[in-house]
C-alpha atoms as a PDB file:
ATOM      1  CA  UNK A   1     312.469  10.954 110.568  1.00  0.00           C
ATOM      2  CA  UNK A   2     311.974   8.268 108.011  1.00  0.00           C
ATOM      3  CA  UNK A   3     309.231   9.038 105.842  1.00  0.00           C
ATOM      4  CA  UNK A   4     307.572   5.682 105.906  1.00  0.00           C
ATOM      5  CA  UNK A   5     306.799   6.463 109.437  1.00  0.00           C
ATOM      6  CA  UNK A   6     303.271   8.115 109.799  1.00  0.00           C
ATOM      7  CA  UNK A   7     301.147   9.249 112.530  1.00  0.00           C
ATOM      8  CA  UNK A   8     297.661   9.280 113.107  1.00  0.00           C
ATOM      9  CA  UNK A   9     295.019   9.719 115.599  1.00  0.00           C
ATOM     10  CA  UNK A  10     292.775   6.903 117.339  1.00  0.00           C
ATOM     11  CA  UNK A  11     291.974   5.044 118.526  1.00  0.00           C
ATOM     12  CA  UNK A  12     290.726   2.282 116.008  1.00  0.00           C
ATOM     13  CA  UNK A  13     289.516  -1.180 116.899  1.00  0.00           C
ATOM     14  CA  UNK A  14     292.717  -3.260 118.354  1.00  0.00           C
ATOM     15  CA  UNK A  15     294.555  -0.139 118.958  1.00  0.00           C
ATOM     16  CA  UNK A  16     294.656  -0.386 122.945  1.00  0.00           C
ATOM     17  CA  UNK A  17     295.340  -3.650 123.181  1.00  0.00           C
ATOM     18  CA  UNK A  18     298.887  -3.047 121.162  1.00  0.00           C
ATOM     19  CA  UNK A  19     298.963   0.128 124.072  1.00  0.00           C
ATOM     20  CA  UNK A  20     298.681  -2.480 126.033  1.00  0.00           C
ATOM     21  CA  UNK A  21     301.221  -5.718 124.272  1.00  0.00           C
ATOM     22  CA  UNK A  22     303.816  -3.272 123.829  1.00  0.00           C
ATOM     23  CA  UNK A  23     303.676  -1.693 127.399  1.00  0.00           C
ATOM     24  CA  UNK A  24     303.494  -5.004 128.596  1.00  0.00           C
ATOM     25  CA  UNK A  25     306.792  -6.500 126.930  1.00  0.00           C
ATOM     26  CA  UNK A  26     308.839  -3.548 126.599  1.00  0.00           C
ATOM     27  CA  UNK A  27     308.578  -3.118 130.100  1.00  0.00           C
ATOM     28  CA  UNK A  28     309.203  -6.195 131.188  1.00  0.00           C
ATOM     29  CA  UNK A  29     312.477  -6.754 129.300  1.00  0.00           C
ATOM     30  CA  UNK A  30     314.061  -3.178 128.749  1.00  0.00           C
ATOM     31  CA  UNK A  31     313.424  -2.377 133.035  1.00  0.00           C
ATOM     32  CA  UNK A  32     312.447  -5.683 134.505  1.00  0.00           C
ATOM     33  CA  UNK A  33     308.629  -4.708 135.306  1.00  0.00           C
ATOM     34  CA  UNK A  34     306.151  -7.170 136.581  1.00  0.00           C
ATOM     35  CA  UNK A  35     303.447  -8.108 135.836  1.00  0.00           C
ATOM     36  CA  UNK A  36     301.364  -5.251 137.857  1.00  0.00           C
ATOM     37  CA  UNK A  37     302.828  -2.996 135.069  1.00  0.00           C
ATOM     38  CA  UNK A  38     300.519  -4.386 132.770  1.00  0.00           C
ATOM     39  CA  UNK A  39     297.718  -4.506 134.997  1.00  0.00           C
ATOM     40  CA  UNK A  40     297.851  -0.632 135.711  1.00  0.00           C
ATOM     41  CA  UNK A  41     298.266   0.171 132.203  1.00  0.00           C
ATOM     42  CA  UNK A  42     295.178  -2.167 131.103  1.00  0.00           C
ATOM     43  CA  UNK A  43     293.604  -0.887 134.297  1.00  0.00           C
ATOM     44  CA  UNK A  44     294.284   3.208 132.406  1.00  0.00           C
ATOM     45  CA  UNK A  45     293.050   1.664 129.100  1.00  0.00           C
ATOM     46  CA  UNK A  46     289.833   0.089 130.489  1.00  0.00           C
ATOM     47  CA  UNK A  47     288.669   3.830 132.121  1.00  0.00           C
ATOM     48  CA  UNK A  48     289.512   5.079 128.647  1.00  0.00           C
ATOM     49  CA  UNK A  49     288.169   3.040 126.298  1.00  0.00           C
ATOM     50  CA  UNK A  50     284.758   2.777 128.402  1.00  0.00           C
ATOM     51  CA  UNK A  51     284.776   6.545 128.491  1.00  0.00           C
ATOM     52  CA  UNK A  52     285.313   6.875 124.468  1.00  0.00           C
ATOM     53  CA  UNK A  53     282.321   4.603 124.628  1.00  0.00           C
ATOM     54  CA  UNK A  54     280.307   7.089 126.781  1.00  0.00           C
ATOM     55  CA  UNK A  55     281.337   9.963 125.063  1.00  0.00           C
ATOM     56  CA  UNK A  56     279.617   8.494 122.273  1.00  0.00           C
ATOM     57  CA  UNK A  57     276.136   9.498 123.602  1.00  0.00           C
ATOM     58  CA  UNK A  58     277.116  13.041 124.255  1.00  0.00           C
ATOM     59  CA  UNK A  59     277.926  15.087 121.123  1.00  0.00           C
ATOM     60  CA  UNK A  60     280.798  17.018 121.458  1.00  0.00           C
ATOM     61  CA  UNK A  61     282.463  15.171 124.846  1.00  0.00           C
ATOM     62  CA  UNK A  62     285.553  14.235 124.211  1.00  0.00           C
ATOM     63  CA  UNK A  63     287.808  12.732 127.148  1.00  0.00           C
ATOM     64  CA  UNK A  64     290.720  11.677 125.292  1.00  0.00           C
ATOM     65  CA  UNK A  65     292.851  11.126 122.413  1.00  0.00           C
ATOM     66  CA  UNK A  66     295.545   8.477 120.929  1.00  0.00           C
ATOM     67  CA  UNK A  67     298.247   9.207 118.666  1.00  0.00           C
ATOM     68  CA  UNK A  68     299.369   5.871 116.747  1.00  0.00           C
ATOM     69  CA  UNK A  69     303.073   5.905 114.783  1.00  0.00           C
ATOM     70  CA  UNK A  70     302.883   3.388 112.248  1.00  0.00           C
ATOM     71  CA  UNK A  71     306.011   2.158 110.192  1.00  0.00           C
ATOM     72  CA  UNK A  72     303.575   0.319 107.445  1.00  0.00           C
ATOM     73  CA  UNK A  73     301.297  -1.697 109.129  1.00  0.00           C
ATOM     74  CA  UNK A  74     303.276  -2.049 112.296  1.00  0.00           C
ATOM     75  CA  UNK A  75     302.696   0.345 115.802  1.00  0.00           C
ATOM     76  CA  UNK A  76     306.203   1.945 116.440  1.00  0.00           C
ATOM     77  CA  UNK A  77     304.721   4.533 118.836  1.00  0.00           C
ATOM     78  CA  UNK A  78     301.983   5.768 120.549  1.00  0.00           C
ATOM     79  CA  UNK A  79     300.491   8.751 122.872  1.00  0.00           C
ATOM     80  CA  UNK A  80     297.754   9.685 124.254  1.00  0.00           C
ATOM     81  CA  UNK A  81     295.904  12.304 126.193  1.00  0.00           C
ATOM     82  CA  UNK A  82     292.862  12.301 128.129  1.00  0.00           C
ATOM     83  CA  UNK A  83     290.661  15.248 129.414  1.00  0.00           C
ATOM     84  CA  UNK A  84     291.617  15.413 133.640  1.00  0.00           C
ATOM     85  CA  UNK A  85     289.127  18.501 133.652  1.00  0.00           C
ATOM     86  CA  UNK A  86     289.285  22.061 134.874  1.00  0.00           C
ATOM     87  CA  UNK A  87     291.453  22.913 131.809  1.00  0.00           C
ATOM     88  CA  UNK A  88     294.272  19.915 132.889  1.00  0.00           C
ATOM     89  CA  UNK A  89     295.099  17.397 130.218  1.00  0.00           C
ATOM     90  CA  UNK A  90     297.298  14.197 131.211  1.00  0.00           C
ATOM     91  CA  UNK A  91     299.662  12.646 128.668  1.00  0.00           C
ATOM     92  CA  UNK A  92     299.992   8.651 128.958  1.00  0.00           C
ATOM     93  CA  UNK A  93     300.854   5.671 127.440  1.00  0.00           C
ATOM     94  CA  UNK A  94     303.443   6.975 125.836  1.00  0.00           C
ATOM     95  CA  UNK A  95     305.595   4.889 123.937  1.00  0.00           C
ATOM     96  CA  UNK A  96     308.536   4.384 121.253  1.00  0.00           C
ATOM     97  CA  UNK A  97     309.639   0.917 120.033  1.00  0.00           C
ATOM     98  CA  UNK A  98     313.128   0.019 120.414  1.00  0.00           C
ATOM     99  CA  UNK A  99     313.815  -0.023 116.999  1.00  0.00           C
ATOM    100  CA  UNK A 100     312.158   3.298 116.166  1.00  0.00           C
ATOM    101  CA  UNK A 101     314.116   5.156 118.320  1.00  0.00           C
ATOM    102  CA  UNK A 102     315.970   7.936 117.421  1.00  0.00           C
ATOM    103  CA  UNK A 103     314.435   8.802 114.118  1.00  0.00           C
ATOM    104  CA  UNK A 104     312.019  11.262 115.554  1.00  0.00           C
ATOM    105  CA  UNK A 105     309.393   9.280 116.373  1.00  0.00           C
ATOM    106  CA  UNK A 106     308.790  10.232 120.512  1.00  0.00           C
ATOM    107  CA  UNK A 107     309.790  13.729 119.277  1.00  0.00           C
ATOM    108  CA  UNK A 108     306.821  14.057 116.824  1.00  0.00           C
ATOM    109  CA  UNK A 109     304.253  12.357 119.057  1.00  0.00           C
ATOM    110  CA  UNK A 110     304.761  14.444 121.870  1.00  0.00           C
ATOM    111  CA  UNK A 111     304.442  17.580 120.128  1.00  0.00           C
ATOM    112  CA  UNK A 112     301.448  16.316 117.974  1.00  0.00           C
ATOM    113  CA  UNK A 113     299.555  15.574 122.089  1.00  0.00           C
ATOM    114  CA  UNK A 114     301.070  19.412 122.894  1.00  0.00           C
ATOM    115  CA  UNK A 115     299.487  20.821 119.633  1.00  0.00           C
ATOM    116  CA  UNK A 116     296.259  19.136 120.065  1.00  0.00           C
ATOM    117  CA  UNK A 117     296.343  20.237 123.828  1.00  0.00           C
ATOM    118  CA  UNK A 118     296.956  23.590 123.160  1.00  0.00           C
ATOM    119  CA  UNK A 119     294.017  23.644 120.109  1.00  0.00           C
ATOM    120  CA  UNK A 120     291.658  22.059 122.888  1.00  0.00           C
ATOM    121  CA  UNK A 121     291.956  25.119 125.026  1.00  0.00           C
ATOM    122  CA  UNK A 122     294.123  23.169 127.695  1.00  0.00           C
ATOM    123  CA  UNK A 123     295.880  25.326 130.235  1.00  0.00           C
ATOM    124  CA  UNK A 124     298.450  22.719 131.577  1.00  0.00           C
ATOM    125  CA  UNK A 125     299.483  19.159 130.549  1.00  0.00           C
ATOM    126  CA  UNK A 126     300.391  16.742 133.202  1.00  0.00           C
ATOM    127  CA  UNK A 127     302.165  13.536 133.276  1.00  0.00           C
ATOM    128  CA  UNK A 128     303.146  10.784 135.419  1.00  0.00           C
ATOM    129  CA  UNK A 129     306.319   8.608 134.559  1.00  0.00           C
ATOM    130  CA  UNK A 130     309.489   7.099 136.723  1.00  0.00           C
ATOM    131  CA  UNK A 131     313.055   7.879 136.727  1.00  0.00           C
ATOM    132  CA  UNK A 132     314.512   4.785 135.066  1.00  0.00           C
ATOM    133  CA  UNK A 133     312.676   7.114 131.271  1.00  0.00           C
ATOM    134  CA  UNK A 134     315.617   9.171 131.079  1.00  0.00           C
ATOM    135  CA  UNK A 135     315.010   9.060 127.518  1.00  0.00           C
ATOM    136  CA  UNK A 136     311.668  10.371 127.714  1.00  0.00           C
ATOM    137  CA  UNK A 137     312.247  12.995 130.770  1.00  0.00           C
ATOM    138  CA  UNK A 138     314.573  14.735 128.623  1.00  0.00           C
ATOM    139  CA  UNK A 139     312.361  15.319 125.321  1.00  0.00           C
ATOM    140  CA  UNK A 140     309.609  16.356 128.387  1.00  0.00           C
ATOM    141  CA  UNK A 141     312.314  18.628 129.584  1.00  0.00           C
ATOM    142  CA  UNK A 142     312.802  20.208 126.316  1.00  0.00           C
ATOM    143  CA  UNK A 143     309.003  20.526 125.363  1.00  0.00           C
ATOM    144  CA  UNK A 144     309.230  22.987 128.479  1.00  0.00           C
ATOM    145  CA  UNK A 145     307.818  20.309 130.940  1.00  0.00           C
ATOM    146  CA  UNK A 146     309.085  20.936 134.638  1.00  0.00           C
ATOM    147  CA  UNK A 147     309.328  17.917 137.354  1.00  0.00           C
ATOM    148  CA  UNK A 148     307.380  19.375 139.647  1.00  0.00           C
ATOM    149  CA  UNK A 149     306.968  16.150 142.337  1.00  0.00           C
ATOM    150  CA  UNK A 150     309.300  12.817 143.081  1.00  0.00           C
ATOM    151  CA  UNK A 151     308.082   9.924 145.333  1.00  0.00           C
ATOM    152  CA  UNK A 152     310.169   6.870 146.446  1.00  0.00           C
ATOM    153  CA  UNK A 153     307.755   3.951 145.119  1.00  0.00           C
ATOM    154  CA  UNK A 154     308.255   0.575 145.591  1.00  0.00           C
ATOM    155  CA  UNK A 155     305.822  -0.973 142.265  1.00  0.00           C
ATOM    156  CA  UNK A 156     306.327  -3.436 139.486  1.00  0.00           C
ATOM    157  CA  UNK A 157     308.381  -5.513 141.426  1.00  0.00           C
ATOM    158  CA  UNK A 158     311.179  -2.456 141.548  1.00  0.00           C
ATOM    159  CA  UNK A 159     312.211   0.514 143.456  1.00  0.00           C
ATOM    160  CA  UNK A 160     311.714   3.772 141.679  1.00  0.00           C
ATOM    161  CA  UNK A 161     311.238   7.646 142.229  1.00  0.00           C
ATOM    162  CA  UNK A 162     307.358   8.223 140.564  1.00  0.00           C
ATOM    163  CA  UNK A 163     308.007  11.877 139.381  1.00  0.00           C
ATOM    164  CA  UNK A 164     305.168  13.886 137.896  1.00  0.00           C
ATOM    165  CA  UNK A 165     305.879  16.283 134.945  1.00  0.00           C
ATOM    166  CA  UNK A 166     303.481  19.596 134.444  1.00  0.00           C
ATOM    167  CA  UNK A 167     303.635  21.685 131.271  1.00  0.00           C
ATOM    168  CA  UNK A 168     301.933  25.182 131.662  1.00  0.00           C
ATOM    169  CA  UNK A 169     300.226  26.121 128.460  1.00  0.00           C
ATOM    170  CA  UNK A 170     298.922  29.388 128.636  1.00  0.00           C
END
């Protein structure tokens, strides 16, 4: 990985809305999305953010995390991880720009979320993606996630297999 790429844990003020931009346009152009895309990722990021808020009021709550990969001061990357309870954490919004990819960037972000999940106390980590993330499935594959469902969809203006991913940690 290049060593001007660092990582670091959020969120900070603007942070979800470039979760949200790059989810957005990415989407769009690399796997023709519509616009719903970005309405159920901003929908995600809305819950979050307004429980980081509340969690604010409660020492020691914490329902969720965001890793940020930054290449200076521009977001290559991003993670995240929020609390599902009853020992279940769910990895989302996960992310790698175009050109980021391949120097090790998704690699280190996913098992910075795994490390973190473990160190929480989490017994299993799932997540929720579609088939079209080959890319993706396979460094999920060989953190030691297992697809463990696959529904036909028809969302974002295309026909896809939803397919959740579960990662037992204990």
């Amino acid at each position: 990985m290049s060593p001007k790429i660092s990582i670091r844990i959020g969120p900070r003020p603007g942070d979800l809305g470039t979760v949200l931009a790059m989810h957005g346009e990415l989407y769009a152009r690399e796997h023709d999305f519509d616009e719903r895309f970005e309405a159920h990722v901003a929908h995600g990021l809305a819950t979050f953010a307004a429980a980081l808020g509340e969690a604010r009021d409660e020492p020691g709550a914490e329902p969720g995390w965001l890793w940020v990969a930054e290449c200076g001061s521009d977001v290559v990357g991003t993670v995240a991880l929020t609390d599902e309870g009853d020992g279940v954490a769910q990895l989302r919004w996960f992310l790698v720009d175009p050109a980021a990819r391949g120097a090790g960037v998704g690699r280190k972000l996913l098992h910075a979320v795994l490390d973190h999940a473990r160190g929480r106390g989490f017994e299993r980590v799932k997540l929720w993606t579609v088939d079209s993330l080959e890319s993706a499935a396979r460094l999920y594959r060989e953190a030691g996630f297992r697809c463990t469902e696959r529904n036909p969809v028809r969302q974002w203006g295309q026909r896809l297999d939803e397919l959740r991913y579960d990662l037992e940690l204990g």
